[in-house]
Protein backbone atom coordinates (compact mmCIF):
# COMPACT_ATOMS: atom_id res chain seq x y z
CA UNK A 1 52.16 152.12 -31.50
CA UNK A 2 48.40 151.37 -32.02
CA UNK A 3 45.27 150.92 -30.67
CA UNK A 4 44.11 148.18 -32.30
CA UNK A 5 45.47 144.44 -32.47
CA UNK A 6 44.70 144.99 -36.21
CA UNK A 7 46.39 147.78 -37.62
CA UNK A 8 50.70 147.07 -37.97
CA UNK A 9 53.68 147.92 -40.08
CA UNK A 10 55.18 144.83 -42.34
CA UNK A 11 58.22 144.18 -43.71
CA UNK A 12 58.02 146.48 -46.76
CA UNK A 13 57.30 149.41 -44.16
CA UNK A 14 53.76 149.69 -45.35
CA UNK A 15 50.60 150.20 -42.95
CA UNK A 16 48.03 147.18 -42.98
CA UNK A 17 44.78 146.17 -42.20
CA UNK A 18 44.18 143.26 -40.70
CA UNK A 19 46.73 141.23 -43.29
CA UNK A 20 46.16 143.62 -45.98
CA UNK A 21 48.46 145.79 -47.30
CA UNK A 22 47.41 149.39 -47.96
CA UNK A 23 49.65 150.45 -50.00
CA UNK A 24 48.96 147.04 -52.39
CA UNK A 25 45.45 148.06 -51.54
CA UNK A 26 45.83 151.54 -53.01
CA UNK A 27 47.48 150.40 -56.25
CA UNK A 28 44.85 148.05 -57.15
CA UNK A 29 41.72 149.92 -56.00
CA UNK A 30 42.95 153.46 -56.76
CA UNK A 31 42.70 156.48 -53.53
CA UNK A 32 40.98 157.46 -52.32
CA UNK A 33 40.27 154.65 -50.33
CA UNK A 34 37.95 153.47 -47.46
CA UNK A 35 38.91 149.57 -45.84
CA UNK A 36 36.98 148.40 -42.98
CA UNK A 37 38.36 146.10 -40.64
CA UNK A 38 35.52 143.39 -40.39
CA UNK A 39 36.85 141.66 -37.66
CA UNK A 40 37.93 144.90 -35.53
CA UNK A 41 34.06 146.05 -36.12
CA UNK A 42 32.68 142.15 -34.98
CA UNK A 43 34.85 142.64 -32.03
CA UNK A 44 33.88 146.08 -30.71
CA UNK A 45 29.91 145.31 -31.22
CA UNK A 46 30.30 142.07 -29.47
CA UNK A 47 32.05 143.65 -26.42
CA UNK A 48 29.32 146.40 -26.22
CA UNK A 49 26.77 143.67 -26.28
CA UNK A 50 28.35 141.30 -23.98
CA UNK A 51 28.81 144.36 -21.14
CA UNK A 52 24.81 144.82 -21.27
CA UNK A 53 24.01 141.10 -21.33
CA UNK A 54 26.82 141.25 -18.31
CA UNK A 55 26.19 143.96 -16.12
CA UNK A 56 22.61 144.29 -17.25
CA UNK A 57 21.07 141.02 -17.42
CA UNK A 58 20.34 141.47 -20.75
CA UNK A 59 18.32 144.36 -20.25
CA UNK A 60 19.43 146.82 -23.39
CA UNK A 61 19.77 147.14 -26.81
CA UNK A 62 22.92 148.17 -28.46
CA UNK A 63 22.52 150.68 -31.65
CA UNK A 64 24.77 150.93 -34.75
CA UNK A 65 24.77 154.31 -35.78
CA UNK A 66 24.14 154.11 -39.52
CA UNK A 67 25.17 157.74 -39.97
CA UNK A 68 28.58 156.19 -38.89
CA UNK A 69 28.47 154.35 -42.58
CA UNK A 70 24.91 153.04 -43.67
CA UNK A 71 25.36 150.20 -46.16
CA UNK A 72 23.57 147.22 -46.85
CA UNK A 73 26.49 145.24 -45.74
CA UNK A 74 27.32 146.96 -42.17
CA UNK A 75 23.33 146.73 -41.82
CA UNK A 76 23.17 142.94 -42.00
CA UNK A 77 26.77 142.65 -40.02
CA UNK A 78 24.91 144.76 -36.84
CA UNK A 79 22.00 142.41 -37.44
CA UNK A 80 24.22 139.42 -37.28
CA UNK A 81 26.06 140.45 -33.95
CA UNK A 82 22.77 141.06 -32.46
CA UNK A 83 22.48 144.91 -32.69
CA UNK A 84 19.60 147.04 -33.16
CA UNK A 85 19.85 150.92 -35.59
CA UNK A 86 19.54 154.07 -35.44
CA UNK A 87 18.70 155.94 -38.52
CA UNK A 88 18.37 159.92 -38.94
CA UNK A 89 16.90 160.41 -42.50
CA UNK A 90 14.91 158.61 -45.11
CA UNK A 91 17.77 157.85 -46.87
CA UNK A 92 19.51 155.26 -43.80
CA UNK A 93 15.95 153.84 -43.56
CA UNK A 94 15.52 152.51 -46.74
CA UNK A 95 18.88 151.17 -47.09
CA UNK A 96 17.93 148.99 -43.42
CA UNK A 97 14.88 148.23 -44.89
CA UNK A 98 15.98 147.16 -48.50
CA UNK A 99 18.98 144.94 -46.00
CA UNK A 100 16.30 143.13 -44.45
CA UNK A 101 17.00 144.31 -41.15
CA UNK A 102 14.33 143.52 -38.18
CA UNK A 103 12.69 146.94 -38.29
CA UNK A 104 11.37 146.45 -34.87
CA UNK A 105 15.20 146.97 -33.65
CA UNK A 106 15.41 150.39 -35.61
CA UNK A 107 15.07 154.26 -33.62
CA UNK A 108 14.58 156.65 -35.89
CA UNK A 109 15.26 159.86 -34.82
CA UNK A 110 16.17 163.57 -35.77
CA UNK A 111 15.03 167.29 -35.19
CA UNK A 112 13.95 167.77 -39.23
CA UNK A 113 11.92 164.54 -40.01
CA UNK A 114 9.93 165.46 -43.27
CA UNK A 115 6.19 163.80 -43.37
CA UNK A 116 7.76 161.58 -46.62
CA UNK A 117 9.96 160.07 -43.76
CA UNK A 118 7.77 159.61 -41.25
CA UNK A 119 5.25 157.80 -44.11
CA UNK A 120 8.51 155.99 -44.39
CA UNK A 121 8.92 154.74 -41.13
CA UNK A 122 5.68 153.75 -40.45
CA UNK A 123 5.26 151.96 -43.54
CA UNK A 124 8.64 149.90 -42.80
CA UNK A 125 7.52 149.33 -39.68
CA UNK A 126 10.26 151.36 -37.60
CA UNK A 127 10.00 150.09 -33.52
CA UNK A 128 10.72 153.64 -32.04
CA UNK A 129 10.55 157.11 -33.47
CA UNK A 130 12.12 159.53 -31.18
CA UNK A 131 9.72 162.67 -31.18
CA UNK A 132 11.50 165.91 -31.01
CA UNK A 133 8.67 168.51 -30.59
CA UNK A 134 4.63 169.07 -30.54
CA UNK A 135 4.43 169.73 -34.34
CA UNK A 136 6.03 166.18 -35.33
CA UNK A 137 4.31 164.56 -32.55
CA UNK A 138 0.49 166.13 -33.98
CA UNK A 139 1.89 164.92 -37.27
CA UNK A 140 3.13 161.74 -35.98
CA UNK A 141 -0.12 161.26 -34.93
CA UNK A 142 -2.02 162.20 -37.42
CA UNK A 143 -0.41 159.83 -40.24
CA UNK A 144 -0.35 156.82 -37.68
CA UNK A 145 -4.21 156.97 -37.20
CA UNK A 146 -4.77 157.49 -41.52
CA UNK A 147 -2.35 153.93 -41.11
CA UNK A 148 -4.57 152.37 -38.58
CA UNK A 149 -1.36 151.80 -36.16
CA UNK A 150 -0.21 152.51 -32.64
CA UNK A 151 3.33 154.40 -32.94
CA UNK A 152 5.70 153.61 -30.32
CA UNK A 153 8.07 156.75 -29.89
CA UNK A 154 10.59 157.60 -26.88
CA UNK A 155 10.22 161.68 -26.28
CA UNK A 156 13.78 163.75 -26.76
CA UNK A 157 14.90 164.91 -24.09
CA UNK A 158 17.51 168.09 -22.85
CA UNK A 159 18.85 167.56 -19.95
CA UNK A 160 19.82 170.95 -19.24
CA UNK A 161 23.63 169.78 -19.22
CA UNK A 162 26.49 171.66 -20.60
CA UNK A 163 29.55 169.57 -21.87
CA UNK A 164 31.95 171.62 -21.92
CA UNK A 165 32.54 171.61 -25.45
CA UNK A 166 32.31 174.38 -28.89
CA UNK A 167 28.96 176.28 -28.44
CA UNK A 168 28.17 175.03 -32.26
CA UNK A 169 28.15 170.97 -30.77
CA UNK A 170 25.85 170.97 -27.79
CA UNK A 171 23.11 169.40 -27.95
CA UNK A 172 21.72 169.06 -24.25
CA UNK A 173 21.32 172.79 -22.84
CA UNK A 174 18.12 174.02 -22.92
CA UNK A 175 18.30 176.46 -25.50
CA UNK A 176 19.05 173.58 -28.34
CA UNK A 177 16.85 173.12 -31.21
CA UNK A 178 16.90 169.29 -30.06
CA UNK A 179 14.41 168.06 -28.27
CA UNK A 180 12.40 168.97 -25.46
CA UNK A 181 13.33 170.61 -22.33
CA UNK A 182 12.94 169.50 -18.35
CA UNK A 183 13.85 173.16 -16.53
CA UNK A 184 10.96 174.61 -17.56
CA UNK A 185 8.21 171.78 -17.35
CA UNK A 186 8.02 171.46 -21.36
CA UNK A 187 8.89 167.56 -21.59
CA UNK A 188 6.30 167.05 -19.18
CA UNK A 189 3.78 168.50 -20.95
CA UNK A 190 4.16 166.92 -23.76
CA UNK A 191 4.29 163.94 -22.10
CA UNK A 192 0.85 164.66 -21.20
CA UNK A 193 -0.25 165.65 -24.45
CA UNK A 194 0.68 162.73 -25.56
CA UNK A 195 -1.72 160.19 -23.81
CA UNK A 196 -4.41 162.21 -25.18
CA UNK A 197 -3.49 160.99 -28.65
CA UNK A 198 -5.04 158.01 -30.07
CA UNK A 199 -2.13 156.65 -32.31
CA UNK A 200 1.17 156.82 -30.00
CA UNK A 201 2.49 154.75 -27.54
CA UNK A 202 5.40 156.65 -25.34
CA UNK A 203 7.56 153.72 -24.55
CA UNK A 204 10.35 155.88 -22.90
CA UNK A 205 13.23 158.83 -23.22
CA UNK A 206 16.19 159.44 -25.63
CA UNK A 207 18.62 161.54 -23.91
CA UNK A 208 21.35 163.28 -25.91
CA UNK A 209 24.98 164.41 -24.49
CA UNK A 210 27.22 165.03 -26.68
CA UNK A 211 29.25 161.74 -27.61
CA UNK A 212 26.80 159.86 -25.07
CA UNK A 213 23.19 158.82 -26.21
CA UNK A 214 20.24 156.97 -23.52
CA UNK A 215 17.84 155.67 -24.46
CA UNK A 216 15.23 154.49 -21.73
CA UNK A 217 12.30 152.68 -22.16
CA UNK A 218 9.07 152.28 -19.81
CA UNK A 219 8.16 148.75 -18.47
């Protein structure tokens, strides 16, 4: 009847969560309502990580979404199963940072970065920021070298794929605000660009399809 080992129907014909009772759940905490399964969200990072440690010799880095639900607590549960972040605003960033989580592990990405966030990021220490376009990457620059750091950053990049999906959700043709395009050369040349600058490091490619992220990094 369900997916997951955790969900099930007891006695009283009520749903539960892990042991818990919902309906005893509701009547105590009022609706509505969010429970998270601790154990069900331990499981599913630890079989993401141990595919990449399996099939990959190691050789990866799973992300937690924060957007998925950015708290201090499901920040220092990703940390503790050995997962790296991704953050799209200001807002995810801090709560990461205030959490204590290794900041080296942390993408930040997004097509809208304000300079406050990018300040931000560099100031927390963010590993990657993944550069949409020339204007953030000039500005990129530009605050990294008044911060006396090199910037890592992976480029954004459209593959020119169509998903089959509402014209409102892609994200990877190459007319999409997102990113940087291959067809017509443009993600090349600001790959170029970019090794003139003094303050950034490109360390690789973020990739977006929809439901399906890569993230590749240079050796």
């Amino acid at each position: 009847m369900f997916n997951s080992d955790n969900l099930s129907i007891n006695e009283n014909n009520h749903l539960t969560i892990g042991t818990h009772d919902t309906v005893a759940l509701a009547k105590e905490y009022g609706t509505p309502l969010y429970v998270l399964d601790e154990d069900l969200m331990r499981k599913n990072c630890r079989d993401y990580k141990e595919a990449i440690d399996k099939y990959y010799n190691g050789n990866g880095l799973i992300l937690f979404a924060s957007k998925a639900l950015c708290t201090m607590y499901t920040a220092k549960l990703a940390e503790s199963e050995g997962l790296g972040a991704d953050v799209v605003s200001g807002g995810e960033l801090y709560t990461l940072y205030k959490a204590a989580f290794p900041m080296d592990k942390v993408f930040f990405h997004g097509n809208n970065k304000t300079q406050s966030e990018i300040e931000l990021a560099i100031h927390c220490g963010v590993g990657h920021i993944v550069v949409d376009n020339k204007y953030e990457l000039d500005l990129l620059n530009d605050i990294a070298k008044e911060k006396g750091i090199i910037q890592k950053i992976l480029f954004r990049i459209k593959p020119g794929i169509d998903a089959h999906t509402h014209d409102f959700v892609k994200t990877g043709q190459i007319d999409s605000k997102f990113g940087v395009a291959l067809e017509n050369g443009e993600a090349f040349e600001i790959h170029k660009y970019a090794t003139t600058l003094s303050n950034i490091q490109v360390d690789g490619v973020h990739c977006p399809r929809r439901w399906l992220w890569y993230q590749i990094r240079f050796h």
